[in-house]
PDB file of N, CA and C in Angstrom:
ATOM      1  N   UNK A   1      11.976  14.136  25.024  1.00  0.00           N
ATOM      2  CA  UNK A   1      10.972  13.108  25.137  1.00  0.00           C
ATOM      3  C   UNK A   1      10.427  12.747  23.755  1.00  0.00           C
ATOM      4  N   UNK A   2      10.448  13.320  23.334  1.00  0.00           N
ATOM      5  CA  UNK A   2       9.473  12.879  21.560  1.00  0.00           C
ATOM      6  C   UNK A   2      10.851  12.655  20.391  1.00  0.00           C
ATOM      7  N   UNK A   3      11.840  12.952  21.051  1.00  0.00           N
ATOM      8  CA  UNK A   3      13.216  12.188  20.558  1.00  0.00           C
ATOM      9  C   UNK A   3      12.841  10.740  20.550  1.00  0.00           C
ATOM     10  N   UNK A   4      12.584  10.646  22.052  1.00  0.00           N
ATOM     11  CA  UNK A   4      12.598   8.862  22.447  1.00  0.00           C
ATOM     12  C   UNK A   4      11.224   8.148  21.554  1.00  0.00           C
ATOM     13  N   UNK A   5      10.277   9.454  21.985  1.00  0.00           N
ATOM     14  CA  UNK A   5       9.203   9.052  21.135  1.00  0.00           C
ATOM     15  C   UNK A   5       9.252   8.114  19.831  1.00  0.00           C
ATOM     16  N   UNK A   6       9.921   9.375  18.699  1.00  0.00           N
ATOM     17  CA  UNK A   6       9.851   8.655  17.423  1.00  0.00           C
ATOM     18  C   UNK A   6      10.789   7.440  17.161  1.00  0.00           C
ATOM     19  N   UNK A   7      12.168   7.520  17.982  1.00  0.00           N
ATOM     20  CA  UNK A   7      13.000   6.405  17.908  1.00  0.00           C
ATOM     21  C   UNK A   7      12.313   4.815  18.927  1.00  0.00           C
ATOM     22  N   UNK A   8      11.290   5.093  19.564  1.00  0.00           N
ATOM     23  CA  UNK A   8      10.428   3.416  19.981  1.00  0.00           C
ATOM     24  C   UNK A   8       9.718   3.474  19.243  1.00  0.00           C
ATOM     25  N   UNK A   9       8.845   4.440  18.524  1.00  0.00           N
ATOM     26  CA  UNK A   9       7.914   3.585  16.891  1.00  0.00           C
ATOM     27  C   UNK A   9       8.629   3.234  15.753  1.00  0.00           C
ATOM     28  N   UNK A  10      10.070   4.023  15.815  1.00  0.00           N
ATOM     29  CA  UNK A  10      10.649   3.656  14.377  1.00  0.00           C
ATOM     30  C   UNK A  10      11.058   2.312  14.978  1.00  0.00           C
ATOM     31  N   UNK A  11      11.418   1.176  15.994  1.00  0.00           N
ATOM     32  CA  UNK A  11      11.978   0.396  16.295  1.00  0.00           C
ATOM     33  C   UNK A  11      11.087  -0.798  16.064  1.00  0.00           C
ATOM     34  N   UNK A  12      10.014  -0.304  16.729  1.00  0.00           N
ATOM     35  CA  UNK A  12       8.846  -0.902  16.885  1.00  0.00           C
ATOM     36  C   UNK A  12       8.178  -1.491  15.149  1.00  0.00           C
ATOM     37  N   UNK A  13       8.255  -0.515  14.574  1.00  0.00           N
ATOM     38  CA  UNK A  13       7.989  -0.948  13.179  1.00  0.00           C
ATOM     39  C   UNK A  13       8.958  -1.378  12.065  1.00  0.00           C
ATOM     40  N   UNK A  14      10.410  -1.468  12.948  1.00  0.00           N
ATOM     41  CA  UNK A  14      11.572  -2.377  12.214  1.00  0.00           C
ATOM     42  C   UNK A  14      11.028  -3.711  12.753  1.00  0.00           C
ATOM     43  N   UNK A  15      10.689  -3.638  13.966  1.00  0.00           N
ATOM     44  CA  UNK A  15      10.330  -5.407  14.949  1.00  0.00           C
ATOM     45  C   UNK A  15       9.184  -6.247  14.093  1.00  0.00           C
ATOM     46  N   UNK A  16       8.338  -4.980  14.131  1.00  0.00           N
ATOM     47  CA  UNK A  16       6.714  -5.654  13.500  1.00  0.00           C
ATOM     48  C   UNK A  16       6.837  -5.821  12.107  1.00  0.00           C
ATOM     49  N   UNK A  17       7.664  -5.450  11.465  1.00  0.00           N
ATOM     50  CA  UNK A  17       7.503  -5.260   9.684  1.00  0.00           C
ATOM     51  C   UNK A  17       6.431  -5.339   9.523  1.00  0.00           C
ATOM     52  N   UNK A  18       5.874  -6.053   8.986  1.00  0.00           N
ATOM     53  CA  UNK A  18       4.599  -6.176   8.058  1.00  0.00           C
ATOM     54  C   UNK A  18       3.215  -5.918   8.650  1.00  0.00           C
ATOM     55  N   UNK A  19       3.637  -6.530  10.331  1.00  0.00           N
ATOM     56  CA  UNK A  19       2.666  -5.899  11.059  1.00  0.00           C
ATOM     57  C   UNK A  19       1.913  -4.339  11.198  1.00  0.00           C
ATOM     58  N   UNK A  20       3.283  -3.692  11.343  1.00  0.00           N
ATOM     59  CA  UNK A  20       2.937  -2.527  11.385  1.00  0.00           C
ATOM     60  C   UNK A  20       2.313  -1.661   9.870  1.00  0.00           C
ATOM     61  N   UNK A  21       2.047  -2.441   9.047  1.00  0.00           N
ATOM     62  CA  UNK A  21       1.320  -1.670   7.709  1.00  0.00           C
ATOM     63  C   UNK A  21       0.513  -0.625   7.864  1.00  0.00           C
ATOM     64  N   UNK A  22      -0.901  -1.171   9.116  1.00  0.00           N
ATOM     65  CA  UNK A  22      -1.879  -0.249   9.277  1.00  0.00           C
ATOM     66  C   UNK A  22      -1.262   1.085   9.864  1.00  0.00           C
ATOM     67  N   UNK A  23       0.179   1.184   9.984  1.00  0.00           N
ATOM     68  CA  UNK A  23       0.236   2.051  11.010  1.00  0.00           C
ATOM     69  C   UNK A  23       1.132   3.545  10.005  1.00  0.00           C
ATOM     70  N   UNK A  24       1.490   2.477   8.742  1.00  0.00           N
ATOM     71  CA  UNK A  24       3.143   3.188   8.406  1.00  0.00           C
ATOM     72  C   UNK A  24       2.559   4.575   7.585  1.00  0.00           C
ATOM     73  N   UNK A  25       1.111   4.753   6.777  1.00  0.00           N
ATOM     74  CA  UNK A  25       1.000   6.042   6.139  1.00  0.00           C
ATOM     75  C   UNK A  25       1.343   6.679   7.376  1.00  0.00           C
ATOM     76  N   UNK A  26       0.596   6.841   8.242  1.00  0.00           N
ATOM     77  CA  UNK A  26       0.388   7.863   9.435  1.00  0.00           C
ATOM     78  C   UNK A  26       1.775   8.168  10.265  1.00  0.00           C
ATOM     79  N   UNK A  27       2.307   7.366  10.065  1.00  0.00           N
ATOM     80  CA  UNK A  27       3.783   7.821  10.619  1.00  0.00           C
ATOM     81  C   UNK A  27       4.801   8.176   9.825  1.00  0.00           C
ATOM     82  N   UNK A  28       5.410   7.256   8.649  1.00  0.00           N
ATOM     83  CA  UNK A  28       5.729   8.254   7.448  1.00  0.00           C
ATOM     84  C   UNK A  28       4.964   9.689   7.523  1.00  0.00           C
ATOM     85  N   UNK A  29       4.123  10.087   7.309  1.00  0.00           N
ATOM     86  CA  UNK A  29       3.053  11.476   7.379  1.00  0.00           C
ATOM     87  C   UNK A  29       4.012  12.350   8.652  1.00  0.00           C
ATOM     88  N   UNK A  30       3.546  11.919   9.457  1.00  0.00           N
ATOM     89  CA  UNK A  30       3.798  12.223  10.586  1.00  0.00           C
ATOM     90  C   UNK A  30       5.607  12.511  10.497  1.00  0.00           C
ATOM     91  N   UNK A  31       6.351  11.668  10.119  1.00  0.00           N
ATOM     92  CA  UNK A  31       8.190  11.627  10.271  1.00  0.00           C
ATOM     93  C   UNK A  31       8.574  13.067   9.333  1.00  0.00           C
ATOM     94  N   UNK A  32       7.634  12.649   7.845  1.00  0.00           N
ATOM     95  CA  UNK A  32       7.776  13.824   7.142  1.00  0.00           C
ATOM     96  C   UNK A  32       7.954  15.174   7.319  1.00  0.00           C
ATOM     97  N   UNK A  33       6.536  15.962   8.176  1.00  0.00           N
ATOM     98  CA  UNK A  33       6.253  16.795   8.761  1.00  0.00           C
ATOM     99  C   UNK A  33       7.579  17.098  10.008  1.00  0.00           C
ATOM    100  N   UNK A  34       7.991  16.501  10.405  1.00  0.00           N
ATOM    101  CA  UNK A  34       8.949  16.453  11.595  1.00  0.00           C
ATOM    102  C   UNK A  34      10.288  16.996  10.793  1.00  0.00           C
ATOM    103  N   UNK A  35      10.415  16.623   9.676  1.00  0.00           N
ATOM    104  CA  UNK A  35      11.771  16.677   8.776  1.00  0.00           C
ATOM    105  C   UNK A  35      11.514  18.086   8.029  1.00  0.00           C
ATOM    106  N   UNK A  36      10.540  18.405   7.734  1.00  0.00           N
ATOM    107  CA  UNK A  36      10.364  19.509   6.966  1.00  0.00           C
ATOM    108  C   UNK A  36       9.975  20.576   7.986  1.00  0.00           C
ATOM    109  N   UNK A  37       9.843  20.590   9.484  1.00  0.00           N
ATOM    110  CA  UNK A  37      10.035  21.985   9.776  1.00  0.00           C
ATOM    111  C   UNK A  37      10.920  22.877  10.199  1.00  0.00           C
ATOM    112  N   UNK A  38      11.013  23.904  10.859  1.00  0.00           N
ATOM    113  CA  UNK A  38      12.348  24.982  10.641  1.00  0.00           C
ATOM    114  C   UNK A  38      13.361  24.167  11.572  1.00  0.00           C
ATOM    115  N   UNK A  39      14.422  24.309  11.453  1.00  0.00           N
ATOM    116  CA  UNK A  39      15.695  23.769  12.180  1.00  0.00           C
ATOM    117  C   UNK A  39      16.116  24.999  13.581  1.00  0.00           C
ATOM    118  N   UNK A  40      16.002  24.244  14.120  1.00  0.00           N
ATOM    119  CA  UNK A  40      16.218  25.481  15.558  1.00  0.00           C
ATOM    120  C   UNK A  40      17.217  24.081  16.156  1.00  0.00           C
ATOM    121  N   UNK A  41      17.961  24.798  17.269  1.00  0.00           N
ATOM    122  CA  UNK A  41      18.952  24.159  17.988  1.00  0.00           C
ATOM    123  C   UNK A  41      18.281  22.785  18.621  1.00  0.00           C
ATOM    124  N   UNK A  42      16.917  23.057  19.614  1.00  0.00           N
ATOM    125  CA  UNK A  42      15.940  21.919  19.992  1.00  0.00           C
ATOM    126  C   UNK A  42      15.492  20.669  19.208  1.00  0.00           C
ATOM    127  N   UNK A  43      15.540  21.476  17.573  1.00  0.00           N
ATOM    128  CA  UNK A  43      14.312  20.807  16.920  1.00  0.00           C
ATOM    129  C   UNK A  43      15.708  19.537  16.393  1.00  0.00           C
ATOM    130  N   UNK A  44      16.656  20.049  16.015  1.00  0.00           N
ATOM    131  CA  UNK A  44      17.700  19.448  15.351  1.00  0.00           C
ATOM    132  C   UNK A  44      18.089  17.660  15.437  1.00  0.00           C
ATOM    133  N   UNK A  45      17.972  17.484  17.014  1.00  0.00           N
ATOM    134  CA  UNK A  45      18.163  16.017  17.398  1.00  0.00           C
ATOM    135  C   UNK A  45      16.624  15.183  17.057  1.00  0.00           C
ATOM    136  N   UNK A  46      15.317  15.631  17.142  1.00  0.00           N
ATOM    137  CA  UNK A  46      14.655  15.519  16.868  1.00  0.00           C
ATOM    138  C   UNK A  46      14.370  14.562  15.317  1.00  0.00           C
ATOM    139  N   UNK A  47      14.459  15.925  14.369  1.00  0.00           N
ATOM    140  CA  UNK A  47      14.688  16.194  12.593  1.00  0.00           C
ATOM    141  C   UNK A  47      15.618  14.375  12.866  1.00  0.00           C
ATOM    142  N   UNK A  48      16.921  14.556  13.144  1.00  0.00           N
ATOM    143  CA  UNK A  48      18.057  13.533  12.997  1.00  0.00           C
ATOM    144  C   UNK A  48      17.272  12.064  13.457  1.00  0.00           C
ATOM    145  N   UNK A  49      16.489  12.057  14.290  1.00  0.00           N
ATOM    146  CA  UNK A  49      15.945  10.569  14.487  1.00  0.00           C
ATOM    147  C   UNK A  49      14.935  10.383  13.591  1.00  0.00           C
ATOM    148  N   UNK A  50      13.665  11.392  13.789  1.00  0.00           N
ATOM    149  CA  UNK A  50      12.486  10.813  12.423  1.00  0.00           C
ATOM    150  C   UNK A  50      13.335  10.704  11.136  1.00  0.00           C
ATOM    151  N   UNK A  51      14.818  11.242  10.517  1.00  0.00           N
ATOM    152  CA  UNK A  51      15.482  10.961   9.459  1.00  0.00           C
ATOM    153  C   UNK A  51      15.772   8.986   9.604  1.00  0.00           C
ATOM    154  N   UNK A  52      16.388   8.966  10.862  1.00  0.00           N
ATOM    155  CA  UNK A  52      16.869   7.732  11.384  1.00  0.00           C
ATOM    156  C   UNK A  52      15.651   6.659  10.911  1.00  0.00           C
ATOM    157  N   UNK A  53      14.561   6.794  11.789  1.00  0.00           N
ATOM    158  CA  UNK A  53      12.853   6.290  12.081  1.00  0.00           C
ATOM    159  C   UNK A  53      12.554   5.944  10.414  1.00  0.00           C
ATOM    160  N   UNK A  54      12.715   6.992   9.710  1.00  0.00           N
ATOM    161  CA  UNK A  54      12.542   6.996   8.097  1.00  0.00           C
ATOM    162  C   UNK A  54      13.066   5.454   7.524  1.00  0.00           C
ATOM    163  N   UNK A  55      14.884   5.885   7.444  1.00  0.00           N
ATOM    164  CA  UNK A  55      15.062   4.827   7.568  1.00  0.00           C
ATOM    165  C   UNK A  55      15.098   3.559   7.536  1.00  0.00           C
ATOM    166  N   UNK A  56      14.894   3.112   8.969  1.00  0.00           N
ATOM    167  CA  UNK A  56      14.253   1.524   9.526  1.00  0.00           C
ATOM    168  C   UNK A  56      13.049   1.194   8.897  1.00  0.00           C
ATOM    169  N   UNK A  57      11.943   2.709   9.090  1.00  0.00           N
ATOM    170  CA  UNK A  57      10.877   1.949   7.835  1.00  0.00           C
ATOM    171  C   UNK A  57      11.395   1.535   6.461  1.00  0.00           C
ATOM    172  N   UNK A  58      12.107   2.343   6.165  1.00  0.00           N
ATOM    173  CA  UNK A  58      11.990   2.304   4.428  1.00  0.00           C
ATOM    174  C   UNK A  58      12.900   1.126   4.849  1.00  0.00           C
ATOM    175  N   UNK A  59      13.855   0.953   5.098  1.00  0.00           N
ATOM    176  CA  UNK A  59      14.563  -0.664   4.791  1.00  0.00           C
ATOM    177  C   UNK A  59      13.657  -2.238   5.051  1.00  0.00           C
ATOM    178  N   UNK A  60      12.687  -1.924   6.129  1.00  0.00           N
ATOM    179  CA  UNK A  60      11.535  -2.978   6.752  1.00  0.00           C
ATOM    180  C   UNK A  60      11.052  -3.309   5.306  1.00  0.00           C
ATOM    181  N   UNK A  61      10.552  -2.570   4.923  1.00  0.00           N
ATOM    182  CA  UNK A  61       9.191  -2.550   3.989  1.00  0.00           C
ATOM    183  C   UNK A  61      10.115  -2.387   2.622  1.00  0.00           C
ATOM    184  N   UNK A  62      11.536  -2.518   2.319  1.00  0.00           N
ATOM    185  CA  UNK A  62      11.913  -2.682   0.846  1.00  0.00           C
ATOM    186  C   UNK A  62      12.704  -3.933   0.794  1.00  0.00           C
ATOM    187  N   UNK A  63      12.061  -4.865   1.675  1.00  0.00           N
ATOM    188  CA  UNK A  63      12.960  -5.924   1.374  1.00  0.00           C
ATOM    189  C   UNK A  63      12.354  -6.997   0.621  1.00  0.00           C
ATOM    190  N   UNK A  64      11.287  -6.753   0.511  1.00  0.00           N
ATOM    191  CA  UNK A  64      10.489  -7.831  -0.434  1.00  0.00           C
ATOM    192  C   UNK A  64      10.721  -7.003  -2.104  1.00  0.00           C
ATOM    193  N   UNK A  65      11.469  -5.810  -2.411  1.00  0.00           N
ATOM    194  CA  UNK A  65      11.089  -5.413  -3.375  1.00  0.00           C
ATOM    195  C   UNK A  65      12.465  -6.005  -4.537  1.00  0.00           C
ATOM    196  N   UNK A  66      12.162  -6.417  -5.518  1.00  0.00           N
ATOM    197  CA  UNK A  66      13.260  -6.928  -6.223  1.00  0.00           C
ATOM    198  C   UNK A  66      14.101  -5.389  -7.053  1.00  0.00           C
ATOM    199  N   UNK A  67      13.414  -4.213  -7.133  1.00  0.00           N
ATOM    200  CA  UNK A  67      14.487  -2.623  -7.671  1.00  0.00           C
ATOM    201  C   UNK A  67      13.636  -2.587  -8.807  1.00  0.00           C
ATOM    202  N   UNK A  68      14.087  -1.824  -9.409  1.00  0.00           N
ATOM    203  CA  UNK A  68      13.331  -1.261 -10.995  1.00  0.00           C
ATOM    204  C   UNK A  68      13.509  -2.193 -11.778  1.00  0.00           C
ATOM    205  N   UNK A  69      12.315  -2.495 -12.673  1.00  0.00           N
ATOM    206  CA  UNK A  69      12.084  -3.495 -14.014  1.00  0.00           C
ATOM    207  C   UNK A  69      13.179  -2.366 -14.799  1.00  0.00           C
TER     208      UNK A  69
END
């Protein structure tokens, strides 16, 4: 269930881009924490979507960016 979880907000904030701003510290925060804890057989598919969720944000929100001066 919190598989499905993080993969409808990561979707949700590919849909909303810009919309979703107020939302993205707290879930970045949140995806982070998900990625950095211990790897157990359960946790594994989990880890693999907030990686996924990561992602869709970071591509949403780097498309206005022109790369390094």
């Amino acid at each position: 269930m919190k598989k499905y979880s993080v993969s409808a907000i990561g979707t949700c904030a590919s849909t909303a881009e810009e919309q979703f701003t107020p939302y993205l510290d707290e879930f970045c925060k949140v995806l982070s924490e998900l990625v950095h804890i211990q790897n157990t057989p359960e946790i594994s598919s989990l880890k693999a979507e907030a990686i996924t969720s990561l992602g869709k944000v970071a591509n949403v929100f780097a498309k206005g960016e022109s790369g390094p001066s």
